[in-house]
C-alpha atoms as a PDB file:
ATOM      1  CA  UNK A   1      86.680 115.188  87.230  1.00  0.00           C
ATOM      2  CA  UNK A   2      88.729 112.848  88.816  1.00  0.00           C
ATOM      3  CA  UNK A   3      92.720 114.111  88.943  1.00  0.00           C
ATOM      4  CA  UNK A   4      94.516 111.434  90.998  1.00  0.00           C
ATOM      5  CA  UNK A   5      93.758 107.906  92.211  1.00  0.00           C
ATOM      6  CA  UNK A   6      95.496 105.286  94.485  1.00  0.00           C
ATOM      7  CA  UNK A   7      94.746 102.004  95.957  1.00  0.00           C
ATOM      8  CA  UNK A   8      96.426 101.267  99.351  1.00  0.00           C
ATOM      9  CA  UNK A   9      97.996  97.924 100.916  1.00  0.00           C
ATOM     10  CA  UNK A  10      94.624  97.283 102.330  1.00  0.00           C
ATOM     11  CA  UNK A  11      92.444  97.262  99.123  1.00  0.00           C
ATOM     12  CA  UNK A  12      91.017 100.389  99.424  1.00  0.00           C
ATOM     13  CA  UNK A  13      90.972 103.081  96.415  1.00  0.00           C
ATOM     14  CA  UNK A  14      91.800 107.159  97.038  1.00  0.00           C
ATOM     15  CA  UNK A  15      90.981 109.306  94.515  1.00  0.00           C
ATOM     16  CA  UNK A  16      90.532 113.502  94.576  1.00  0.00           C
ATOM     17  CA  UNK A  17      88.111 115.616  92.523  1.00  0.00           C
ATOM     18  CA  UNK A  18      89.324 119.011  91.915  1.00  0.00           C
ATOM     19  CA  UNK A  19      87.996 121.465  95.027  1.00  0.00           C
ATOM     20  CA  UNK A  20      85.923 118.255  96.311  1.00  0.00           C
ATOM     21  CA  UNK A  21      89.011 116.766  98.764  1.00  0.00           C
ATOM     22  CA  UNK A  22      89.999 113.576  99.199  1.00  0.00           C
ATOM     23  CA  UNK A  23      87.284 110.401  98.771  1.00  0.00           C
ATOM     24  CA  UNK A  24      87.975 106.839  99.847  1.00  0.00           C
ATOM     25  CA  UNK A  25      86.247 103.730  98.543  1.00  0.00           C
ATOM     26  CA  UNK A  26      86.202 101.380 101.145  1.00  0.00           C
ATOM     27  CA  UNK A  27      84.174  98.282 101.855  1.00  0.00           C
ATOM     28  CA  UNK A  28      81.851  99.672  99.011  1.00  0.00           C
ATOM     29  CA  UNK A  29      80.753 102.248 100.402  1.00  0.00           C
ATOM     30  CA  UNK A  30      83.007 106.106  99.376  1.00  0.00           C
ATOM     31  CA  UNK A  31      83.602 108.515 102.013  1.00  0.00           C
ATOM     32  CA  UNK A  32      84.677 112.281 101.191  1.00  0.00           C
ATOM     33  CA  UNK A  33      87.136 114.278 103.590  1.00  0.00           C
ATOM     34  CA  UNK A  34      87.501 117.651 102.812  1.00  0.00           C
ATOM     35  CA  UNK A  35      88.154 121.353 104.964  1.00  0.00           C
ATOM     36  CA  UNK A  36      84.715 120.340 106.895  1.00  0.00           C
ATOM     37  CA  UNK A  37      86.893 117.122 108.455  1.00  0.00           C
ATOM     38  CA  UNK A  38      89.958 118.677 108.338  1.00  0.00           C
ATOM     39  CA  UNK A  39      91.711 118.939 105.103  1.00  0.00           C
ATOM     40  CA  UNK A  40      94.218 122.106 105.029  1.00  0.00           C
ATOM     41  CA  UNK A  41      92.767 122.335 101.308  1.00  0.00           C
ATOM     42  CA  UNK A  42      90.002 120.505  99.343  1.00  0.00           C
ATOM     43  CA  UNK A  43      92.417 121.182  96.264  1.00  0.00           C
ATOM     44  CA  UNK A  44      94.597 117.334  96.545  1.00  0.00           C
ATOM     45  CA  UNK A  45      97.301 117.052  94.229  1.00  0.00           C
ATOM     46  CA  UNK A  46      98.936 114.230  94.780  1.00  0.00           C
ATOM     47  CA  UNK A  47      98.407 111.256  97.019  1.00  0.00           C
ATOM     48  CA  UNK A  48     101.329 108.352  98.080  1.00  0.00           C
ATOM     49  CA  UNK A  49     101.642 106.597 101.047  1.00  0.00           C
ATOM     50  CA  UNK A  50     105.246 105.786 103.063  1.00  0.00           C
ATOM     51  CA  UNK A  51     106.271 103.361 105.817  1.00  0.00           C
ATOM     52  CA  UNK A  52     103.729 104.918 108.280  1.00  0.00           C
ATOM     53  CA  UNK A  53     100.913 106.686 106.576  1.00  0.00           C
ATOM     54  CA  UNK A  54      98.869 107.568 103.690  1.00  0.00           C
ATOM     55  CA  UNK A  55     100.081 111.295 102.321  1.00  0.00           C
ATOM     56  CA  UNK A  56      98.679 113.805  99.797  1.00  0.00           C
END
């Protein structure tokens, strides 16, 4: 289930799956980040972006 999606300035859509990280669509093709790449927590529950970076 998908629990919280976001597009970005540069067209690309975030979204999270419950304990599945963080997945970005980008140039049609979806990448998944979780604890393997680095994540503190594959549980994301929330994602916003500020002047500098994309947050969760």
């Amino acid at each position: 289930m998908v629990y919280y999606i976001f597009d970005d300035d540069k067209g690309n859509i975030l979204f999270s799956a419950w304990g599945q990280g963080l997945f970005i669509l980008k140039n049609d093709k979806v990448i998944n980040f979780t604890t393997t790449e680095g994540l503190a927590s594959n549980q994301i529950r929330s994602i916003f972006a500020d002047s500098k970076k994309i947050s969760g």
